[in-house]
C-alpha atoms as a PDB file:
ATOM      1  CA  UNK A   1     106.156  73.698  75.237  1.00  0.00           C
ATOM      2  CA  UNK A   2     103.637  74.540  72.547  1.00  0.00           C
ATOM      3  CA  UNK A   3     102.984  78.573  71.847  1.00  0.00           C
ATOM      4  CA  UNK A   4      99.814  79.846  73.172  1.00  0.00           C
ATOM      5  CA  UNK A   5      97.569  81.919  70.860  1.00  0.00           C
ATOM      6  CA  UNK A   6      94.528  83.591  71.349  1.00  0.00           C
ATOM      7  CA  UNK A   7      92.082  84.159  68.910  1.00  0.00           C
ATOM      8  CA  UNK A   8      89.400  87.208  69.644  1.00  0.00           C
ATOM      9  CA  UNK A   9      87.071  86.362  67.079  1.00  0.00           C
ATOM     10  CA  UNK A  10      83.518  86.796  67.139  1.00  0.00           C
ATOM     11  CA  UNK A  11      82.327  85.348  64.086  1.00  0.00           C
ATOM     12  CA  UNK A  12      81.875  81.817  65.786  1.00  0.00           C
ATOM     13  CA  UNK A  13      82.777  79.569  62.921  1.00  0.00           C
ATOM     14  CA  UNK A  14      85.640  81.365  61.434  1.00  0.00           C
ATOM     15  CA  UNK A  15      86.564  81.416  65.384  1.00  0.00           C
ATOM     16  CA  UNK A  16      86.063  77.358  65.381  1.00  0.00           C
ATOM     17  CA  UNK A  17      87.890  77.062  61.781  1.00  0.00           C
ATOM     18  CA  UNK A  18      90.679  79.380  63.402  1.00  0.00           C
ATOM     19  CA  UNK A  19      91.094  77.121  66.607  1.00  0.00           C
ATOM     20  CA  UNK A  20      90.739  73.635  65.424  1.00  0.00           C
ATOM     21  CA  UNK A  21      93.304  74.573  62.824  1.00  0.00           C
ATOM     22  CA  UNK A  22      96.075  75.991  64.489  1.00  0.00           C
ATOM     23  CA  UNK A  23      95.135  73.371  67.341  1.00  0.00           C
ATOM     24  CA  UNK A  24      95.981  70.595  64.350  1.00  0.00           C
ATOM     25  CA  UNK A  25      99.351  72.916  64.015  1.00  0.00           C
ATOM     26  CA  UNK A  26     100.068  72.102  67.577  1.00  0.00           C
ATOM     27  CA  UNK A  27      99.629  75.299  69.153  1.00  0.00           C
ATOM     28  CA  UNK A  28      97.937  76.055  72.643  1.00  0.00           C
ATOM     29  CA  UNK A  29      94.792  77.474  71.840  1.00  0.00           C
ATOM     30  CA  UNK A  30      92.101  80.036  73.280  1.00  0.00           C
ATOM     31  CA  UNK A  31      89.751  81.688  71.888  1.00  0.00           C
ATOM     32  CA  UNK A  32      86.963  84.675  73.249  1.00  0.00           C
ATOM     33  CA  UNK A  33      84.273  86.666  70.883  1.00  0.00           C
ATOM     34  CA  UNK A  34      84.294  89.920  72.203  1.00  0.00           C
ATOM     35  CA  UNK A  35      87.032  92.682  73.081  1.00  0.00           C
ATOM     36  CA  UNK A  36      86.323  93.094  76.931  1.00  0.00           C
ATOM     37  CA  UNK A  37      86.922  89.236  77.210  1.00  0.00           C
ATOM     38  CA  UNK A  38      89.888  89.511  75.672  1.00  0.00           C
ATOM     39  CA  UNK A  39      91.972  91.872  77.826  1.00  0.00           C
ATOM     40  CA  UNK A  40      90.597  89.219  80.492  1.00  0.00           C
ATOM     41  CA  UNK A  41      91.585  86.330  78.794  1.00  0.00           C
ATOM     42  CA  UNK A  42      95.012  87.711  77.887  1.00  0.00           C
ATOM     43  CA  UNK A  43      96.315  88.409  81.405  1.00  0.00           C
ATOM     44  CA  UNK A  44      95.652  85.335  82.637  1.00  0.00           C
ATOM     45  CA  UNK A  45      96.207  83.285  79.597  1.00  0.00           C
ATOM     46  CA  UNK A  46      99.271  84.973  79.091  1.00  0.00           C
ATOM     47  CA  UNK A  47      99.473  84.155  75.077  1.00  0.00           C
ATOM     48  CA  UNK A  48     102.604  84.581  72.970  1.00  0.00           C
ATOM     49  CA  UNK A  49     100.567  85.672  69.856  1.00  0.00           C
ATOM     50  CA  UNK A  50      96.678  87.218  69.373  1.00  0.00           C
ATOM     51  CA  UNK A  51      94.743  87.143  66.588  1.00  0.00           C
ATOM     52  CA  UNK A  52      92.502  89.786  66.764  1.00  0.00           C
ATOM     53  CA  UNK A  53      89.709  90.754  64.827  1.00  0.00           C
ATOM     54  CA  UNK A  54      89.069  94.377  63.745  1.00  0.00           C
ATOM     55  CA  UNK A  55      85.395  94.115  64.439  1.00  0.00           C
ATOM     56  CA  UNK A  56      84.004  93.158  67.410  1.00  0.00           C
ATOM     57  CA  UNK A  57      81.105  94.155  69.623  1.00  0.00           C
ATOM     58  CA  UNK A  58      81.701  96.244  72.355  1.00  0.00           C
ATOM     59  CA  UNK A  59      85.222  97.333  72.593  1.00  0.00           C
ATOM     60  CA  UNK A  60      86.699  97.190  68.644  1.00  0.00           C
ATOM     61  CA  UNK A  61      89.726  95.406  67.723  1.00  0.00           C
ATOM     62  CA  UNK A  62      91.586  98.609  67.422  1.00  0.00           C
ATOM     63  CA  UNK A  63      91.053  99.902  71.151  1.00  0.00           C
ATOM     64  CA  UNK A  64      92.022  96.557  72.810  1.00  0.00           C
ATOM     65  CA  UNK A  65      95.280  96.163  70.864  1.00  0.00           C
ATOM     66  CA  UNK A  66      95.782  99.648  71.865  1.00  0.00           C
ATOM     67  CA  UNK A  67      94.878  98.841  75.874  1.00  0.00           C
ATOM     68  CA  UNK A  68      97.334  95.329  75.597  1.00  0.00           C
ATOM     69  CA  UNK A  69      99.842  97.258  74.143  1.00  0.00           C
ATOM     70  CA  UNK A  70     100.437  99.142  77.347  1.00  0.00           C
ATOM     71  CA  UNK A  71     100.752  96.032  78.848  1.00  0.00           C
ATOM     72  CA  UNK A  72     102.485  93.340  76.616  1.00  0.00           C
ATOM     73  CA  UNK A  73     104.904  93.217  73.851  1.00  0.00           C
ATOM     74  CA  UNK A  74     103.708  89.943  72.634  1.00  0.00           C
ATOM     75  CA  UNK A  75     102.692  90.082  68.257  1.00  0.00           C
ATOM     76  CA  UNK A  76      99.067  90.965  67.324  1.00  0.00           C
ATOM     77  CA  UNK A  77      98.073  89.834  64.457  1.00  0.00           C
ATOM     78  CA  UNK A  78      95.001  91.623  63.171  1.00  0.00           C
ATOM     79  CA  UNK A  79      91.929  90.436  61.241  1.00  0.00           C
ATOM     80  CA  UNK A  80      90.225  92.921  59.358  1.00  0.00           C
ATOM     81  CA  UNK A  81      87.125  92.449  56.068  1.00  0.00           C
ATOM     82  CA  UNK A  82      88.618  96.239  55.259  1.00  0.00           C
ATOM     83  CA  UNK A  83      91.864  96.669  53.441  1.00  0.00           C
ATOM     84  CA  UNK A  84      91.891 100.458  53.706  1.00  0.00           C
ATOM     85  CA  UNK A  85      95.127 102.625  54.280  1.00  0.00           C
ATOM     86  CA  UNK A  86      93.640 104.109  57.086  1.00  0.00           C
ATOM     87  CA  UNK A  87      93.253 100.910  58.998  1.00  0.00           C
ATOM     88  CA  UNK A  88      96.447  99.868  58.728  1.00  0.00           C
ATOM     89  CA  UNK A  89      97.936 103.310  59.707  1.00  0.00           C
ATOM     90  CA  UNK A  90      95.981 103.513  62.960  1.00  0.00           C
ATOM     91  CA  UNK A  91      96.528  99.717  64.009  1.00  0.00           C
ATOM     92  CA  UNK A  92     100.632 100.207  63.272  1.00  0.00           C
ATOM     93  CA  UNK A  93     100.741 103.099  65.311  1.00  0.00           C
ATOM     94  CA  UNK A  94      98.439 101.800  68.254  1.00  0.00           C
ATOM     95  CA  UNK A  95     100.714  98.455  67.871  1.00  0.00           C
ATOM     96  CA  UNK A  96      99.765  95.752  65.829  1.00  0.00           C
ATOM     97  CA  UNK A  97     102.108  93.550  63.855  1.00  0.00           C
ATOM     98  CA  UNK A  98     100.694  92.421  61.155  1.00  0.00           C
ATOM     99  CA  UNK A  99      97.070  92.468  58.808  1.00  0.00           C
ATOM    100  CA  UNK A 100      95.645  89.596  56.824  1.00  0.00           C
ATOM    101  CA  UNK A 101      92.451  90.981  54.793  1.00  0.00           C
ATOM    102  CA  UNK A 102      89.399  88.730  54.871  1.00  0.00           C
ATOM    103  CA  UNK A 103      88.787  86.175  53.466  1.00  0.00           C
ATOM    104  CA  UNK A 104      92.381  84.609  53.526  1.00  0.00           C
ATOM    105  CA  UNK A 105      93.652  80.673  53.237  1.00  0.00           C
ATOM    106  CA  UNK A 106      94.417  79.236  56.325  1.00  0.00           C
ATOM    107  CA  UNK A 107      97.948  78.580  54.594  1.00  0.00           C
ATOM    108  CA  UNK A 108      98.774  82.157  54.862  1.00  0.00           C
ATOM    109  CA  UNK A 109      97.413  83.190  58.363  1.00  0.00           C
ATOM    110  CA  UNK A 110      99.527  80.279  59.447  1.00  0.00           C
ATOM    111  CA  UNK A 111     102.850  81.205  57.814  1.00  0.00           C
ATOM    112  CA  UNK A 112     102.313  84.539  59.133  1.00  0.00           C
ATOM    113  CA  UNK A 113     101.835  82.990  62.442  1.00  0.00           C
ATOM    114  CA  UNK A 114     104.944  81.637  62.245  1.00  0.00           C
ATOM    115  CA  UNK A 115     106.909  84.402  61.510  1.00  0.00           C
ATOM    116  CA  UNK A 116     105.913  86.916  64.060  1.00  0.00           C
ATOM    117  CA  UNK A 117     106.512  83.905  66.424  1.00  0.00           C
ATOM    118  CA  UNK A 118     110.038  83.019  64.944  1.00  0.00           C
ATOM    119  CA  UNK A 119     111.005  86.952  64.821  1.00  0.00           C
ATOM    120  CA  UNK A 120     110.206  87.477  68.389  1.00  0.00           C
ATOM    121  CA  UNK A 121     112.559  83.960  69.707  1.00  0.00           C
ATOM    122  CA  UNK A 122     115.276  85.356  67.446  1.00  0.00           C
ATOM    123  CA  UNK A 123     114.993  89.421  69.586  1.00  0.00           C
ATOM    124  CA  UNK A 124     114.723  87.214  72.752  1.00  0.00           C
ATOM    125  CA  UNK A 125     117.811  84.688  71.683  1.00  0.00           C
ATOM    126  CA  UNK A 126     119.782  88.372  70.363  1.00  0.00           C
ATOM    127  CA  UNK A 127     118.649  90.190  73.706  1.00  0.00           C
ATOM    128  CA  UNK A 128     119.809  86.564  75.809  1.00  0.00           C
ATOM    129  CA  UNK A 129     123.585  86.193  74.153  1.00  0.00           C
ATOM    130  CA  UNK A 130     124.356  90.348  74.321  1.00  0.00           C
ATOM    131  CA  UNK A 131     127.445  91.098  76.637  1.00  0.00           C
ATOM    132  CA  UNK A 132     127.096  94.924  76.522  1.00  0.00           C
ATOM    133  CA  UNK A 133     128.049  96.160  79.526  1.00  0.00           C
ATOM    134  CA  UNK A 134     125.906  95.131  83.185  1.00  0.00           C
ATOM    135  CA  UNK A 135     122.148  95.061  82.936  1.00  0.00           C
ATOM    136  CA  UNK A 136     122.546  94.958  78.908  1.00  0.00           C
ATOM    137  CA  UNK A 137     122.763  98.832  78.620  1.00  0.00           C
ATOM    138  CA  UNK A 138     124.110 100.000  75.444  1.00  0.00           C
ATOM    139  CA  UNK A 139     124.695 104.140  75.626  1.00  0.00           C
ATOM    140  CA  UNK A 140     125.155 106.656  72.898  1.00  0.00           C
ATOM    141  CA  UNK A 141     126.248 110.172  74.576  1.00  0.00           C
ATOM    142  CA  UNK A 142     123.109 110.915  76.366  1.00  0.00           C
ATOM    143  CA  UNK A 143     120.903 107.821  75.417  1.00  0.00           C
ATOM    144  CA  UNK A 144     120.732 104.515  77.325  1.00  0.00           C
ATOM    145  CA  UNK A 145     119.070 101.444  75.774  1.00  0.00           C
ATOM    146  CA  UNK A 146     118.416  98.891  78.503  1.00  0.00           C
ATOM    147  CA  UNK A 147     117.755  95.861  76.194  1.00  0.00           C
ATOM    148  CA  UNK A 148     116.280  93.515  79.056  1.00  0.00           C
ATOM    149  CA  UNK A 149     113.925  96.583  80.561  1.00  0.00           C
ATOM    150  CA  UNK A 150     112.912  97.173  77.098  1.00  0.00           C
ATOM    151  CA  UNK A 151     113.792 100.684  78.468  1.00  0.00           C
ATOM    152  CA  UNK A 152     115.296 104.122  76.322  1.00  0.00           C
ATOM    153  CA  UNK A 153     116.447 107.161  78.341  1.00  0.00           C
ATOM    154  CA  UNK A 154     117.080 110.387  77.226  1.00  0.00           C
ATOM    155  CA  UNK A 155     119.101 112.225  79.974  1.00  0.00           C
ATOM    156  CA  UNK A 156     117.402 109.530  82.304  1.00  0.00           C
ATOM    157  CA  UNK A 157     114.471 110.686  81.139  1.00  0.00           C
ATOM    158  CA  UNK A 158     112.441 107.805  80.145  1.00  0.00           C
ATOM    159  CA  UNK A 159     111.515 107.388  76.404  1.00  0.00           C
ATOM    160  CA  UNK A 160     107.848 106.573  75.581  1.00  0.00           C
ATOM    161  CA  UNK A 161     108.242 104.028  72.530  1.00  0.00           C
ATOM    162  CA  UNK A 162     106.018 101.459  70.987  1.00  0.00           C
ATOM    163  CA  UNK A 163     106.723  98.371  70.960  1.00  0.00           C
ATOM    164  CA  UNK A 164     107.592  98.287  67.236  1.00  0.00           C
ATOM    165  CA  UNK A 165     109.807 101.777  67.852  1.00  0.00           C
ATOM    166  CA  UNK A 166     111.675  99.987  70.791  1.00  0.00           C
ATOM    167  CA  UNK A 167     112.495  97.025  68.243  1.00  0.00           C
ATOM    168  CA  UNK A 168     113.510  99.336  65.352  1.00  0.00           C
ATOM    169  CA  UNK A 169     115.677 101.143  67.985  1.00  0.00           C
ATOM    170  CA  UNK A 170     117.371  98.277  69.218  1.00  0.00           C
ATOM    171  CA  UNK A 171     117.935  96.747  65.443  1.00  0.00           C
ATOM    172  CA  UNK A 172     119.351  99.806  64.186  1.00  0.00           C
ATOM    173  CA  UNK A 173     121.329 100.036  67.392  1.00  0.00           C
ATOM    174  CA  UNK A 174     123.089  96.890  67.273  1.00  0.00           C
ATOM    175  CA  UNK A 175     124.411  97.334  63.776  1.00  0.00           C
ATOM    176  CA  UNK A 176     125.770 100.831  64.736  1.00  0.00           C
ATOM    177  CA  UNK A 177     127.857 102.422  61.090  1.00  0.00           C
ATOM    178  CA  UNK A 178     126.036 100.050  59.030  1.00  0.00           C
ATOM    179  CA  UNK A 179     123.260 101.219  56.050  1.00  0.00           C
ATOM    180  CA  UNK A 180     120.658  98.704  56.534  1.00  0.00           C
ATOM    181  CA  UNK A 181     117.725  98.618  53.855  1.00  0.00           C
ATOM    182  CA  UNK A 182     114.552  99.192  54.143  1.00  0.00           C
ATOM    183  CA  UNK A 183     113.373  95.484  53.221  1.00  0.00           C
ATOM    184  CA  UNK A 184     116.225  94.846  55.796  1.00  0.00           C
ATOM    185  CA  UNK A 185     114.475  96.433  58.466  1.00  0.00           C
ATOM    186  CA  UNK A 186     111.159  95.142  57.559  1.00  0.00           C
ATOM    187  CA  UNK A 187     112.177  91.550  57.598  1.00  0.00           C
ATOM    188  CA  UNK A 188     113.685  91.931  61.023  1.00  0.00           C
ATOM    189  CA  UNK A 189     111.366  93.783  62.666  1.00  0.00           C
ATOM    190  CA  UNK A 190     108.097  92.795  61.081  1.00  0.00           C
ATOM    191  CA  UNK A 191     108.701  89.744  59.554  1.00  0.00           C
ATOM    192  CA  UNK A 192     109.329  88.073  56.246  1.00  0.00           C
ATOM    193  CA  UNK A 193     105.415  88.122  55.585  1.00  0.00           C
ATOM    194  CA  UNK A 194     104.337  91.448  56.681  1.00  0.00           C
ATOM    195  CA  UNK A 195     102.217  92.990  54.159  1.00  0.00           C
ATOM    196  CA  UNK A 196     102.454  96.446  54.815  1.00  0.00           C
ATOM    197  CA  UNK A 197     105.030  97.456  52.576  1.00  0.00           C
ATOM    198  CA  UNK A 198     108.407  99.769  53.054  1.00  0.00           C
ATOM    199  CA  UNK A 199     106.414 102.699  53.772  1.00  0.00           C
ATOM    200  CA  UNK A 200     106.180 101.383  57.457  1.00  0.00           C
ATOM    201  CA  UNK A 201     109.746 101.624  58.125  1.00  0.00           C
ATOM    202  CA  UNK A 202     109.880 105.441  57.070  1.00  0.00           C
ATOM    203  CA  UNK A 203     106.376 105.892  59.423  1.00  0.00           C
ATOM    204  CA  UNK A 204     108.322 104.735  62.042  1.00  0.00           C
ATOM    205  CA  UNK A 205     111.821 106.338  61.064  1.00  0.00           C
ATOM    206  CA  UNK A 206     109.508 109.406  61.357  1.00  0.00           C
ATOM    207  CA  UNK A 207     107.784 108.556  65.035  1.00  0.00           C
ATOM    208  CA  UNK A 208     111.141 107.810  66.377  1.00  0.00           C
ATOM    209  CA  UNK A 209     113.507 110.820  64.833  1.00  0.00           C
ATOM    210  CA  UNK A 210     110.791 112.654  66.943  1.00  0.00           C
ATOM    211  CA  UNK A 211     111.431 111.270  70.062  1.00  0.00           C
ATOM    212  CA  UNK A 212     115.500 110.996  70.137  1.00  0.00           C
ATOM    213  CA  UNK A 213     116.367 113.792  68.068  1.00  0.00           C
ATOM    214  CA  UNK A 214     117.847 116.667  69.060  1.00  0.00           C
ATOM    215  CA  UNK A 215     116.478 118.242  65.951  1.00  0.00           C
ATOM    216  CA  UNK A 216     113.783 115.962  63.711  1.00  0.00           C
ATOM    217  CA  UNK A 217     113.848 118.076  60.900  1.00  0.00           C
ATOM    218  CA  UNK A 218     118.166 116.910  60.876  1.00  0.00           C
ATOM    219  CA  UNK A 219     118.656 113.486  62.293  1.00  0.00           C
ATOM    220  CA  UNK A 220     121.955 112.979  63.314  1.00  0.00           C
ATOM    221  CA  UNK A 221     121.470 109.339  65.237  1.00  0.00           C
ATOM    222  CA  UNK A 222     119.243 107.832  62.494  1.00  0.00           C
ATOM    223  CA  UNK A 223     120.389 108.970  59.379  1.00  0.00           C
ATOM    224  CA  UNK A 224     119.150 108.750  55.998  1.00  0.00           C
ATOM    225  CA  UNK A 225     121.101 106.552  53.447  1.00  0.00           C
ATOM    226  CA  UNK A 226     120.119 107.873  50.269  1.00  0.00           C
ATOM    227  CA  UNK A 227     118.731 104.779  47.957  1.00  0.00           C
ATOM    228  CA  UNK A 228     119.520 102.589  50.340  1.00  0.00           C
ATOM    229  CA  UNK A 229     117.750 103.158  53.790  1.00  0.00           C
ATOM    230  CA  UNK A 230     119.028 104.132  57.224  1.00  0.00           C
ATOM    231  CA  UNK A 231     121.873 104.145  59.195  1.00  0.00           C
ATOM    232  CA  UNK A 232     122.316 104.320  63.366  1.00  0.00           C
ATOM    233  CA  UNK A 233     125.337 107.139  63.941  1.00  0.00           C
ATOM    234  CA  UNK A 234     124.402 106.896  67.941  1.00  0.00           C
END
């Protein structure tokens, strides 16, 4: 079955380049032109990727990757004609995946198309062949992660992470004792083509040290490998 991608694009013949393209590519294709549409569109249309566009009437690209994320795990893929710091700050911590800068080649959006769709079949093949113990809950003292809930607990408390935290998590987590590098972590988790360089692992080293650490300020499950990366002690 071919993936289904939506494209919230308002620019009407970028949005007809964008769909007859990746149509060619043999994907399932939808496409919508403005934000409120889109949050429609994407519950029933249930898409595995979204290319969304940064600006948008109405609701911005920002605030309805921000209102899907609280629904759906699936990669957004953002369109933006900025290429500011701040933009890509804000959209990583609200939940997107990825940026491509306009203008771009079709080439590239594709490839990175690919590879947010090929990194999320290999975390659902890895989360599919785990034999942890019943219901796929790994523990660490007082920490459960419940890798088909997509669930962390903290003394059964649970864990508010982003998508992107939960994946980190569950990377690190798997490869418990071993220093992992920050390119590493970056290909598995964001993809070989992210362009949002290493700095985005430590951002979200950072969020997450604040949510399961006893003490932030001294990690003791996510260490720091000096010149190297980061290591999961549990």
């Amino acid at each position: 079955m071919p993936s289904k991608i939506l494209i919230v694009e308002d620019e009407i013949s970028l949005q007809e380049t964008l769909t007859y393209n990746l149509n060619k590519e043999g994907y399932q294709v939808k496409a919508v032109g403005n934000g409120s549409t889109a949050l429609t569109v994407a519950r029933s249309f249930k898409p595995d990727l979204i290319i969304m566009d940064l600006m948008l009437p109405g609701l911005d690209g920002l605030e309805v990757t921000r209102l899907l994320r609280q629904e759906m795990t699936i990669p957004i893929l953002i369109l933006t004609a900025r290429d500011e710091e701040i933009d890509r700050v804000i959209g990583l911590e609200i939940g997107a995946d990825d940026y491509i800068t306009k203008p771009f080649s079709m080439r590239e959006l594709i490839a990175r198309i690919k590879a947010q769709l090929r990194r999320i079949r290999l975390i659902r093949e890895e989360m599919q062949s785990d034999t942890g113990t019943e219901d796929n809950i790994l523990v660490f003292g007082n920490m459960k992660i419940n890798l088909n809930r997509r669930e962390v607990r903290l003394d059964n408390a649970i864990v508010d992470l982003k998508p992107k935290e939960f994946e980190l998590l569950y990377y690190l987590a798997q490869h418990q004792g071993q220093a992992l590098t920050r390119d590493q972590l970056l290909e598995r988790v964001w993809g070989w083509d992210f362009n949002g360089g290493s700095r985005t692992v430590d951002v979200h080293i950072r969020w997450l040290r604040q949510k399961i650490e006893p003490d932030p300020a001294k990690p003791a499950r996510i260490v720091t490998v000096r010149g190297t990366g980061y290591r999961f002690e549990g």
